[in-house]
PDB file of N, CA and C in Angstrom:
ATOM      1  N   UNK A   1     144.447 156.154  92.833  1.00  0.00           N
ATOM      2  CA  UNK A   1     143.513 156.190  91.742  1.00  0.00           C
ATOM      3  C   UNK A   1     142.833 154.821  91.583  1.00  0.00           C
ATOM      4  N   UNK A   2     143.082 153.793  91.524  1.00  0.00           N
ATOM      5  CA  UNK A   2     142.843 152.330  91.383  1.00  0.00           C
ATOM      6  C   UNK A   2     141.700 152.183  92.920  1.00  0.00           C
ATOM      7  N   UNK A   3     142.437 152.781  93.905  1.00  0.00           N
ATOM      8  CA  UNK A   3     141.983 152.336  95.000  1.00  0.00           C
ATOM      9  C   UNK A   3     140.453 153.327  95.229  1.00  0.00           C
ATOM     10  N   UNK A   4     140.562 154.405  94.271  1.00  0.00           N
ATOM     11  CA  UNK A   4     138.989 154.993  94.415  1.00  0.00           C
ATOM     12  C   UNK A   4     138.536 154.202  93.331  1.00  0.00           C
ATOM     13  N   UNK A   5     138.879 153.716  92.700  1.00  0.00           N
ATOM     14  CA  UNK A   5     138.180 153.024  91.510  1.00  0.00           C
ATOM     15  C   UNK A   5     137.459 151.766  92.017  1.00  0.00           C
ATOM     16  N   UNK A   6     138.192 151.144  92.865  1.00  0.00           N
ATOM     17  CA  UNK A   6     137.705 149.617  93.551  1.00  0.00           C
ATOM     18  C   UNK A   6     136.405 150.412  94.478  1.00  0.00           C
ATOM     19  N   UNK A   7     136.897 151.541  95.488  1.00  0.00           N
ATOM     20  CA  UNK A   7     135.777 151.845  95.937  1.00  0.00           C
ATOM     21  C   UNK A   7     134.735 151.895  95.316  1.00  0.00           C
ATOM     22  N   UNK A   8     134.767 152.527  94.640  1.00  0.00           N
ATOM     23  CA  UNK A   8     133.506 153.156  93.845  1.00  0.00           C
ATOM     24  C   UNK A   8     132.565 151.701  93.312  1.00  0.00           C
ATOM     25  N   UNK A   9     133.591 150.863  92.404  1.00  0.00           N
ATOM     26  CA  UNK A   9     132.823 149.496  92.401  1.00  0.00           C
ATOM     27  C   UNK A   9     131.704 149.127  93.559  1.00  0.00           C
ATOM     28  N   UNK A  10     132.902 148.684  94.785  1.00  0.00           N
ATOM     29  CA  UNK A  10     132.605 147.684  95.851  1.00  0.00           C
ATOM     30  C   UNK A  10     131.315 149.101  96.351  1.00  0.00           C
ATOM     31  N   UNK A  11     131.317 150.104  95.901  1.00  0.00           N
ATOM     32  CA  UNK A  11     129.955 150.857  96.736  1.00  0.00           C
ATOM     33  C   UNK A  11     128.679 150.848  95.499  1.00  0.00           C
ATOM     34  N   UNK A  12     128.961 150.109  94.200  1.00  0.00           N
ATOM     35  CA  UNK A  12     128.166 150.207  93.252  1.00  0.00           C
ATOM     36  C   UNK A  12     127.465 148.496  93.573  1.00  0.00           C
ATOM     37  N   UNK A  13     128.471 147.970  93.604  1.00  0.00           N
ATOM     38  CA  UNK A  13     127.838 146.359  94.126  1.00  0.00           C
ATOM     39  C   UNK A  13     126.678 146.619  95.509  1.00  0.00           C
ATOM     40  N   UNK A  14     127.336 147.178  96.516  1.00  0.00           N
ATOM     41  CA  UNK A  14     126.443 146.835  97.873  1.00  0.00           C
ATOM     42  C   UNK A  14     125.374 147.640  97.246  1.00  0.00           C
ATOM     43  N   UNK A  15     125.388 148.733  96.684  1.00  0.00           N
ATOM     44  CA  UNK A  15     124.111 148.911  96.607  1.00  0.00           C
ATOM     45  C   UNK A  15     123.125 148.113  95.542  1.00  0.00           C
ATOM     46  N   UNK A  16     123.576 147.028  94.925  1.00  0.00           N
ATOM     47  CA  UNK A  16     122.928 146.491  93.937  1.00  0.00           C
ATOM     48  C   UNK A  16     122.517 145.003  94.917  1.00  0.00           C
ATOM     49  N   UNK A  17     123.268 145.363  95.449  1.00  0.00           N
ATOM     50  CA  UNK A  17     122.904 143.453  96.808  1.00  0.00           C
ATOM     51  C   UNK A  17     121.682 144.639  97.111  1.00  0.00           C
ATOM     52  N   UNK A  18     122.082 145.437  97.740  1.00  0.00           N
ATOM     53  CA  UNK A  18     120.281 145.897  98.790  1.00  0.00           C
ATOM     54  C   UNK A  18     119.585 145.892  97.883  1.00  0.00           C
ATOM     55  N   UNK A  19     119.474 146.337  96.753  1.00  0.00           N
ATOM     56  CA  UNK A  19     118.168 146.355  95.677  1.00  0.00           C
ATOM     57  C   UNK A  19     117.287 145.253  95.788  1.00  0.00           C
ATOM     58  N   UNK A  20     118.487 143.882  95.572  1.00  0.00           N
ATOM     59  CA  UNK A  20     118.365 142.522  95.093  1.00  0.00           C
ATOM     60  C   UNK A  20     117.792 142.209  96.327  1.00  0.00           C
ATOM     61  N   UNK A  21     118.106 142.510  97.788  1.00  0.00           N
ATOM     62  CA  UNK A  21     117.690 142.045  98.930  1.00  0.00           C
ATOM     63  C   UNK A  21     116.405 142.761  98.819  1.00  0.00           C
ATOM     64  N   UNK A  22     116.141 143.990  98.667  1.00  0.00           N
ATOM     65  CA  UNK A  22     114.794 144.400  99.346  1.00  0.00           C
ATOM     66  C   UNK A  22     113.899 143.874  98.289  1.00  0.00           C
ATOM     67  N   UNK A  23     113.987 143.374  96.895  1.00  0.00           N
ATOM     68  CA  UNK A  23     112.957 142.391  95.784  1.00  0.00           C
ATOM     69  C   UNK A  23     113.049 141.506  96.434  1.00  0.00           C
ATOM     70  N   UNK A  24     113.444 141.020  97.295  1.00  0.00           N
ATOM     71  CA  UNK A  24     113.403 139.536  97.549  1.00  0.00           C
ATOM     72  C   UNK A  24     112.536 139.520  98.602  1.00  0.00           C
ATOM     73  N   UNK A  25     112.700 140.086  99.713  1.00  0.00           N
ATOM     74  CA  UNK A  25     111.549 140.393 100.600  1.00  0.00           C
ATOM     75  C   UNK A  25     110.729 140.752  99.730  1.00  0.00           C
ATOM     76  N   UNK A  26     110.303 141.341  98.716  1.00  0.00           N
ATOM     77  CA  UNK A  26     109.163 141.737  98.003  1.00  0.00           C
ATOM     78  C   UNK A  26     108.359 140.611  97.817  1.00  0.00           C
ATOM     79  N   UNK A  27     108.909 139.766  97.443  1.00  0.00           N
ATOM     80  CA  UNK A  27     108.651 138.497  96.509  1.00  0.00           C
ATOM     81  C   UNK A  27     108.309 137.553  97.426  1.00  0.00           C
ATOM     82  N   UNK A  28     109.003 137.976  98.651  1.00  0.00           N
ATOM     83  CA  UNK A  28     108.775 136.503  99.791  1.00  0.00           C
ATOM     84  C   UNK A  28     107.470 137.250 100.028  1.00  0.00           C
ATOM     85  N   UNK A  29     106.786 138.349 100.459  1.00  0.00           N
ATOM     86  CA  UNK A  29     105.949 138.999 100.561  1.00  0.00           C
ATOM     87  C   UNK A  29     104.358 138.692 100.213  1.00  0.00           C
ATOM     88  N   UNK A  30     104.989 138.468  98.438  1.00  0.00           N
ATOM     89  CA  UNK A  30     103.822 138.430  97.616  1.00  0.00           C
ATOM     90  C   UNK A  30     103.496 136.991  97.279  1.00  0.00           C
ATOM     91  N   UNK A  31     104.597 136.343  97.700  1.00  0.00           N
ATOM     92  CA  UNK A  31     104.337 134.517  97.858  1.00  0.00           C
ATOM     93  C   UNK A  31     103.245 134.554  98.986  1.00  0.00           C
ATOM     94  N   UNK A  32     103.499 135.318  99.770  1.00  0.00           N
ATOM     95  CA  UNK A  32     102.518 134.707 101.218  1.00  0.00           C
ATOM     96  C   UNK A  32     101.083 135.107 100.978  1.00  0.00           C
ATOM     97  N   UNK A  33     100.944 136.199  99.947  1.00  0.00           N
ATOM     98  CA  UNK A  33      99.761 136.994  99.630  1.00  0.00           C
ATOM     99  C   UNK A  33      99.237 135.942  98.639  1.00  0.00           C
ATOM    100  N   UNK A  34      99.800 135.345  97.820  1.00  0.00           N
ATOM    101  CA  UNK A  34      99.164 134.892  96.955  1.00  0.00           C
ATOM    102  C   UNK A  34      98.667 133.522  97.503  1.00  0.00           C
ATOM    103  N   UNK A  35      99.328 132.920  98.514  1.00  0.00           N
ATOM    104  CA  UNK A  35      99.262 131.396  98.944  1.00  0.00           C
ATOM    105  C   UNK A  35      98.045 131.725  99.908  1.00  0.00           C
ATOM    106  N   UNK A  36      97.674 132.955 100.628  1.00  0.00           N
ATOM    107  CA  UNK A  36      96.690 133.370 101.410  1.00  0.00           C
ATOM    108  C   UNK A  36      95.222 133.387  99.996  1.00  0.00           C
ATOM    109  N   UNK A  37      95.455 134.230  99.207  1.00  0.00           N
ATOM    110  CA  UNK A  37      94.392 134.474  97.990  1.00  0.00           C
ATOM    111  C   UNK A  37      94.133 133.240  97.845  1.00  0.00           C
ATOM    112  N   UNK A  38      95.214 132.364  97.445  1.00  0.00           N
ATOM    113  CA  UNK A  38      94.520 130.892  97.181  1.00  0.00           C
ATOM    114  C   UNK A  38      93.725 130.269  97.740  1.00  0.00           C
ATOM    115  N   UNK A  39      94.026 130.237  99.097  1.00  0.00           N
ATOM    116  CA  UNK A  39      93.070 129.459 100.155  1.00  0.00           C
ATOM    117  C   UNK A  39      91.551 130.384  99.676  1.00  0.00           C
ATOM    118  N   UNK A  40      91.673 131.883 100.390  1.00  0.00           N
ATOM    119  CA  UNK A  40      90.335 132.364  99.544  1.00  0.00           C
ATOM    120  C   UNK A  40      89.656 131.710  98.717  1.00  0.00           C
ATOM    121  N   UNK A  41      90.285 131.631  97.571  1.00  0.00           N
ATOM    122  CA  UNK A  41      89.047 130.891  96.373  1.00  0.00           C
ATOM    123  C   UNK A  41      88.883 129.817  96.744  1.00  0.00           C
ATOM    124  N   UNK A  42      89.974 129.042  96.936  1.00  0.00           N
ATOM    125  CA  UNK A  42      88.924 127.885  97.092  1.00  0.00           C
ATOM    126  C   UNK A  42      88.018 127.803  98.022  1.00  0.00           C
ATOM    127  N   UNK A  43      88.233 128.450  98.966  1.00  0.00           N
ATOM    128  CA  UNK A  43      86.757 128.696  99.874  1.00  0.00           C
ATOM    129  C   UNK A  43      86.182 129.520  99.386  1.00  0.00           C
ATOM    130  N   UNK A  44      85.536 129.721  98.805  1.00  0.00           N
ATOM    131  CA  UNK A  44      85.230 130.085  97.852  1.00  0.00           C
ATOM    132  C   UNK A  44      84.347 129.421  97.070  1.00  0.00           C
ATOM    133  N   UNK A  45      85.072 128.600  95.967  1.00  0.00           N
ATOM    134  CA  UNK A  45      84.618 128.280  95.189  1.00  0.00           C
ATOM    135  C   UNK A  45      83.705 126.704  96.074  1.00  0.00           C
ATOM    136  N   UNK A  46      84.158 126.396  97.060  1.00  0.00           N
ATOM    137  CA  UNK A  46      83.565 125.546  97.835  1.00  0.00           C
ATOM    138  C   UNK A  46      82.518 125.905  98.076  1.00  0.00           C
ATOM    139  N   UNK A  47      82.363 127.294  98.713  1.00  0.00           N
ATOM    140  CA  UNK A  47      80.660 127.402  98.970  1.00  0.00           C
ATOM    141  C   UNK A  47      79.822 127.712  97.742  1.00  0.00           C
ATOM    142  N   UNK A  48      80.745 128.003  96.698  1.00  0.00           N
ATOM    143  CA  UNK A  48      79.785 128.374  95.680  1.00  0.00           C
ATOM    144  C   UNK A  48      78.752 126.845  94.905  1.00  0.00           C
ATOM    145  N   UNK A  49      79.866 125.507  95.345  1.00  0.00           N
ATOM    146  CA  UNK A  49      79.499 124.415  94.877  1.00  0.00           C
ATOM    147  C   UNK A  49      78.314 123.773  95.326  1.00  0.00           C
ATOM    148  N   UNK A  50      78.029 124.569  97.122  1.00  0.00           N
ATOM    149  CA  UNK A  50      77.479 124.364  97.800  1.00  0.00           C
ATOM    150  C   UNK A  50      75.536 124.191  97.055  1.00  0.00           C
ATOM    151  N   UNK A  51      74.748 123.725  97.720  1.00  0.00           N
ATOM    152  CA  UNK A  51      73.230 123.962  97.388  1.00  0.00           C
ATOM    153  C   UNK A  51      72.716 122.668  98.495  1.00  0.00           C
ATOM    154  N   UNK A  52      71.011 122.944  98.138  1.00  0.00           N
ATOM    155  CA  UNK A  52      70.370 122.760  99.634  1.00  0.00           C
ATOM    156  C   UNK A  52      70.559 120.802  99.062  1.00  0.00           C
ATOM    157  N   UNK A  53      70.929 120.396  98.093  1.00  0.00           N
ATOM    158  CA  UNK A  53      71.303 119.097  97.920  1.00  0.00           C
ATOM    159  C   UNK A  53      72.136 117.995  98.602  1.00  0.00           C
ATOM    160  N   UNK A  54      73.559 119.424  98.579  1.00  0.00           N
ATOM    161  CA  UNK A  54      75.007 118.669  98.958  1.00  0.00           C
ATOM    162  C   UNK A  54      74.944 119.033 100.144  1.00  0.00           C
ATOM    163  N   UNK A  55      74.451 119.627 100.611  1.00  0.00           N
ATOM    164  CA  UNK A  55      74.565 120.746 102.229  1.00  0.00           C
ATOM    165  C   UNK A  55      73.446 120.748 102.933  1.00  0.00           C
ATOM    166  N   UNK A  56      73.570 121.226 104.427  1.00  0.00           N
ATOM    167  CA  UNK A  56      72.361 121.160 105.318  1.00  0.00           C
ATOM    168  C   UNK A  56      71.389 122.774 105.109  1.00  0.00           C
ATOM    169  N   UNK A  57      71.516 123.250 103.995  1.00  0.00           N
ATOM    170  CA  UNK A  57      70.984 124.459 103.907  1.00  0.00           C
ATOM    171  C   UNK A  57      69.715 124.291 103.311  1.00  0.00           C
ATOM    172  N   UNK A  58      68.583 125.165 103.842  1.00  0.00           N
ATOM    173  CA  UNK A  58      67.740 125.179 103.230  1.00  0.00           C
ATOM    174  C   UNK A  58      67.437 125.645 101.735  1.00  0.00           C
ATOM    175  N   UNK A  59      66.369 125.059 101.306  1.00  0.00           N
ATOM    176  CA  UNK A  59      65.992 124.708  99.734  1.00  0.00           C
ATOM    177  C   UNK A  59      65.897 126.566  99.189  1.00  0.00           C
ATOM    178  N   UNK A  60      65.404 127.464  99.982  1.00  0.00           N
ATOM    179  CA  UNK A  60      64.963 128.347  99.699  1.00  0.00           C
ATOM    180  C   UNK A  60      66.337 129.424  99.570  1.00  0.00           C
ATOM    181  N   UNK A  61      67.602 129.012 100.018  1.00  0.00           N
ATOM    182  CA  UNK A  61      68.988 129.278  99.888  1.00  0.00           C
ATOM    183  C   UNK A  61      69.854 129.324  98.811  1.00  0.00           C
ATOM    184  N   UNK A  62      69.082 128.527  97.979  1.00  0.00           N
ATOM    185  CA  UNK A  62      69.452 127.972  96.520  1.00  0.00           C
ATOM    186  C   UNK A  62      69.558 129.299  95.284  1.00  0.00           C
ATOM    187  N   UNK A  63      68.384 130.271  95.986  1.00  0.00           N
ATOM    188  CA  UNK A  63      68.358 131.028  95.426  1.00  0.00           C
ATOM    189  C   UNK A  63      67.400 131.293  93.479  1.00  0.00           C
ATOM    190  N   UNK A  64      68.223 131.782  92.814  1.00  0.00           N
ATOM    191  CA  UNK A  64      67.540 131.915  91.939  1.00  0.00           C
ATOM    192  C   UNK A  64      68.451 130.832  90.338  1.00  0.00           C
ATOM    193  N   UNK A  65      69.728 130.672  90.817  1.00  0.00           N
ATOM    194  CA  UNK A  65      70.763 129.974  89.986  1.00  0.00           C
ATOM    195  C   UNK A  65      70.031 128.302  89.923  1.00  0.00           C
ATOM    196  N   UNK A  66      69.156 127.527  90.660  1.00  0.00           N
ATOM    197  CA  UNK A  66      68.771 126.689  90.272  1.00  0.00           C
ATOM    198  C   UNK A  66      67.838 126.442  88.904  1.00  0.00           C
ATOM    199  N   UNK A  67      67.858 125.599  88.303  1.00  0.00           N
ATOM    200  CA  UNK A  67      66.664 125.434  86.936  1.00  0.00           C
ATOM    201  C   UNK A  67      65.632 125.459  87.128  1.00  0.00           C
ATOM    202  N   UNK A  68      64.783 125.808  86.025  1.00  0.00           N
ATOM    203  CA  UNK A  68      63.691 125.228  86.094  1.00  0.00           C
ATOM    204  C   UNK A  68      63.124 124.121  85.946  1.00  0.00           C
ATOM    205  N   UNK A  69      61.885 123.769  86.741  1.00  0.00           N
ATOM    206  CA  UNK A  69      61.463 122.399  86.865  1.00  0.00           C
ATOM    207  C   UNK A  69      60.928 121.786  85.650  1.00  0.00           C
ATOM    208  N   UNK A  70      61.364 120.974  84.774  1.00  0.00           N
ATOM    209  CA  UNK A  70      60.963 120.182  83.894  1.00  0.00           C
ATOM    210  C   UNK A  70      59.907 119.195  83.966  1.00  0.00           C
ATOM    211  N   UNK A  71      58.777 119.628  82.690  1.00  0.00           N
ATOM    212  CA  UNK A  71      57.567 118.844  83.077  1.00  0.00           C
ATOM    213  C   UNK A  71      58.249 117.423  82.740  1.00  0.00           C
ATOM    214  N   UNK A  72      57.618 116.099  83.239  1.00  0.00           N
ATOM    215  CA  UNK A  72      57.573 114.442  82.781  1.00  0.00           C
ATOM    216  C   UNK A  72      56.530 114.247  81.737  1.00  0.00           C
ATOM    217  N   UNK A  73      55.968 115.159  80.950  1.00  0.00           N
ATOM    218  CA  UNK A  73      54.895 114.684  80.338  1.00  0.00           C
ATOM    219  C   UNK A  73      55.469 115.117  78.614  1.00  0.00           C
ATOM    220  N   UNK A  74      54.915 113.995  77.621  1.00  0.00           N
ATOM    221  CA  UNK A  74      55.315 113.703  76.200  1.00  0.00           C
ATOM    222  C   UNK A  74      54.731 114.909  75.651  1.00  0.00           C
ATOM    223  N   UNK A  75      55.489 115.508  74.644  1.00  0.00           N
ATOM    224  CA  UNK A  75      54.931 116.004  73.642  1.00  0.00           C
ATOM    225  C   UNK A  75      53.890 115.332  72.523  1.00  0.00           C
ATOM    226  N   UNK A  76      52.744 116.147  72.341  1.00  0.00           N
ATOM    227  CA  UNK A  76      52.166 114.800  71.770  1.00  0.00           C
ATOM    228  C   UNK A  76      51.833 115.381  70.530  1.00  0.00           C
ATOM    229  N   UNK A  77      52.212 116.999  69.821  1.00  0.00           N
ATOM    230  CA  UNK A  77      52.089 117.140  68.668  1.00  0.00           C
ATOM    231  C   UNK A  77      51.089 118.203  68.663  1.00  0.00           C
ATOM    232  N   UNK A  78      50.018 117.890  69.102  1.00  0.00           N
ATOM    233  CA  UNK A  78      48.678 119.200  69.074  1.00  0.00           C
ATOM    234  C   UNK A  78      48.907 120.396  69.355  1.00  0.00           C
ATOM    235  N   UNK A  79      48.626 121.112  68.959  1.00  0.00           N
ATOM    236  CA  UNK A  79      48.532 122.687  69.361  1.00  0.00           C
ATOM    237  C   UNK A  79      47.044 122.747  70.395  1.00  0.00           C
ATOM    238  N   UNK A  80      47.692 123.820  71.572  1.00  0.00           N
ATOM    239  CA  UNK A  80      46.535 123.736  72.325  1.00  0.00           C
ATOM    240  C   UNK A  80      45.201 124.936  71.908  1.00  0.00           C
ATOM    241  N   UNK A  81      43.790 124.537  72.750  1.00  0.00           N
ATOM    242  CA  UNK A  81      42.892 125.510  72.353  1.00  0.00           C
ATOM    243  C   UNK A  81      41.609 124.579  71.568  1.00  0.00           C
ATOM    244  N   UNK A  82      41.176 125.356  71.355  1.00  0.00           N
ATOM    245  CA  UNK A  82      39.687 124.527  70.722  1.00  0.00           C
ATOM    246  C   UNK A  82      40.180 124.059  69.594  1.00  0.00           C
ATOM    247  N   UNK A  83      39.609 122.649  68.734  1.00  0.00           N
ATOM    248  CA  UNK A  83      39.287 122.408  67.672  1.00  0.00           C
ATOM    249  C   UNK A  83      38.752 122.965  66.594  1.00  0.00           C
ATOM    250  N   UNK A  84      39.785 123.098  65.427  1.00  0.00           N
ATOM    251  CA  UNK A  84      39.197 123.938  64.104  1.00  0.00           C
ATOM    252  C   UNK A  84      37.866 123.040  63.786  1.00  0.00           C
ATOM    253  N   UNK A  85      37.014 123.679  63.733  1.00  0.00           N
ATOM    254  CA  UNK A  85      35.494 123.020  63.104  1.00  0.00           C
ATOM    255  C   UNK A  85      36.025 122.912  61.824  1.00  0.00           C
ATOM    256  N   UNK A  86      35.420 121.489  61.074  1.00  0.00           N
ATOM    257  CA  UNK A  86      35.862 121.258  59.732  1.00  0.00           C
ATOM    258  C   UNK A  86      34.550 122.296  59.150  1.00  0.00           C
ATOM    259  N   UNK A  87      35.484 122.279  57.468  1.00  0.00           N
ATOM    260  CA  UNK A  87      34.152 123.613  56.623  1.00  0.00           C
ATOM    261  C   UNK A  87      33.404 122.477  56.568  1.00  0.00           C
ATOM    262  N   UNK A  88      32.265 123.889  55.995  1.00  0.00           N
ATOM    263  CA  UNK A  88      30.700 123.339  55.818  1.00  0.00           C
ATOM    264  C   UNK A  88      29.928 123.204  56.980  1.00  0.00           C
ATOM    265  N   UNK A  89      30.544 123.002  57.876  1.00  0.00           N
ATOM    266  CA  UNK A  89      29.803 122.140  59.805  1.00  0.00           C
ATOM    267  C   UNK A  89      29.414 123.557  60.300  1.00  0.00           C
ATOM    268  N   UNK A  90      29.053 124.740  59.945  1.00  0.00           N
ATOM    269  CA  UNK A  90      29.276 125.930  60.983  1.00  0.00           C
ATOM    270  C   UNK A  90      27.422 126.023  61.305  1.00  0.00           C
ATOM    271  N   UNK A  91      26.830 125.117  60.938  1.00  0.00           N
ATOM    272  CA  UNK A  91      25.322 124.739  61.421  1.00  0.00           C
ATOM    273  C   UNK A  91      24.266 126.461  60.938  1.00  0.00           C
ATOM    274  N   UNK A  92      24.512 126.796  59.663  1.00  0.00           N
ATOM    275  CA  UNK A  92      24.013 127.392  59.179  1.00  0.00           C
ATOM    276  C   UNK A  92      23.879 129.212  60.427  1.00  0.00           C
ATOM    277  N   UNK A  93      24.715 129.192  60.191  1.00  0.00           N
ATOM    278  CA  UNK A  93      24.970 130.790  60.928  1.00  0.00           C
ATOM    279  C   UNK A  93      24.684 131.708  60.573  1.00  0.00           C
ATOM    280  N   UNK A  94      25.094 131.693  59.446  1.00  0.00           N
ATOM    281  CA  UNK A  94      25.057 132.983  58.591  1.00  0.00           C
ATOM    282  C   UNK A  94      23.864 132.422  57.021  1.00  0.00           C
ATOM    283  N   UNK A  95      22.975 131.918  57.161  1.00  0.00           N
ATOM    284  CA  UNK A  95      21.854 131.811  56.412  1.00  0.00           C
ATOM    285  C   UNK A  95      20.840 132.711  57.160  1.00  0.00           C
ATOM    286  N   UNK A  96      20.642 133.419  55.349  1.00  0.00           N
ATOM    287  CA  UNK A  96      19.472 134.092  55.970  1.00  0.00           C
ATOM    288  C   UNK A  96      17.875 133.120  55.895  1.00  0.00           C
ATOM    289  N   UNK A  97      17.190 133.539  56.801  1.00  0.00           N
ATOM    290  CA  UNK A  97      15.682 132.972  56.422  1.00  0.00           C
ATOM    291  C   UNK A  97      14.679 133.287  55.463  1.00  0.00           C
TER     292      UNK A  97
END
């Protein structure tokens, strides 16, 4: 009686080692997957850093993620378009004769 009892243990353990063994290959598994993914991004994120600046690529490669070109010239306050004629100046338009 004792001695099916130990069995039964020692066959409840081995099967809890294989469990523990086959997660572990799991895990060694998903280490290699993830250390592979890593390299990915950063290549990755390397070419994304990339533009026709830092790199031998052409300007037209740049795509559409570059800015727009900022004028060098001052704001100087005016609104554009013709000049409001001051009143009175409208050189008799609307007089009749």
């Amino acid at each position: 009686m004792a001695n099916a009892r130990l069995r039964e243990l020692l066959a409840e353990r081995d099967a809890h080692i294989a469990q523990l063994l086959a997660r572990v290959a799991q895990v060694d598994e998903l280490q290699a997957l993830v250390a592979e993914l890593r390299a990915q991004v950063a290549d990755l994120a390397a070419r994304v850093k990339q533009n026709s600046k830092n790199s031998s690529k052409p300007p037209s490669s740049d795509g559409l993620g570059k800015p727009a070109p900022k004028s060098l010239r001052k704001k100087t306050g005016r609104r554009p378009g013709r000049p409001k004629r001051p009143a009175g100046r409208d050189h008799g338009a609307d007089r009749q004769p």
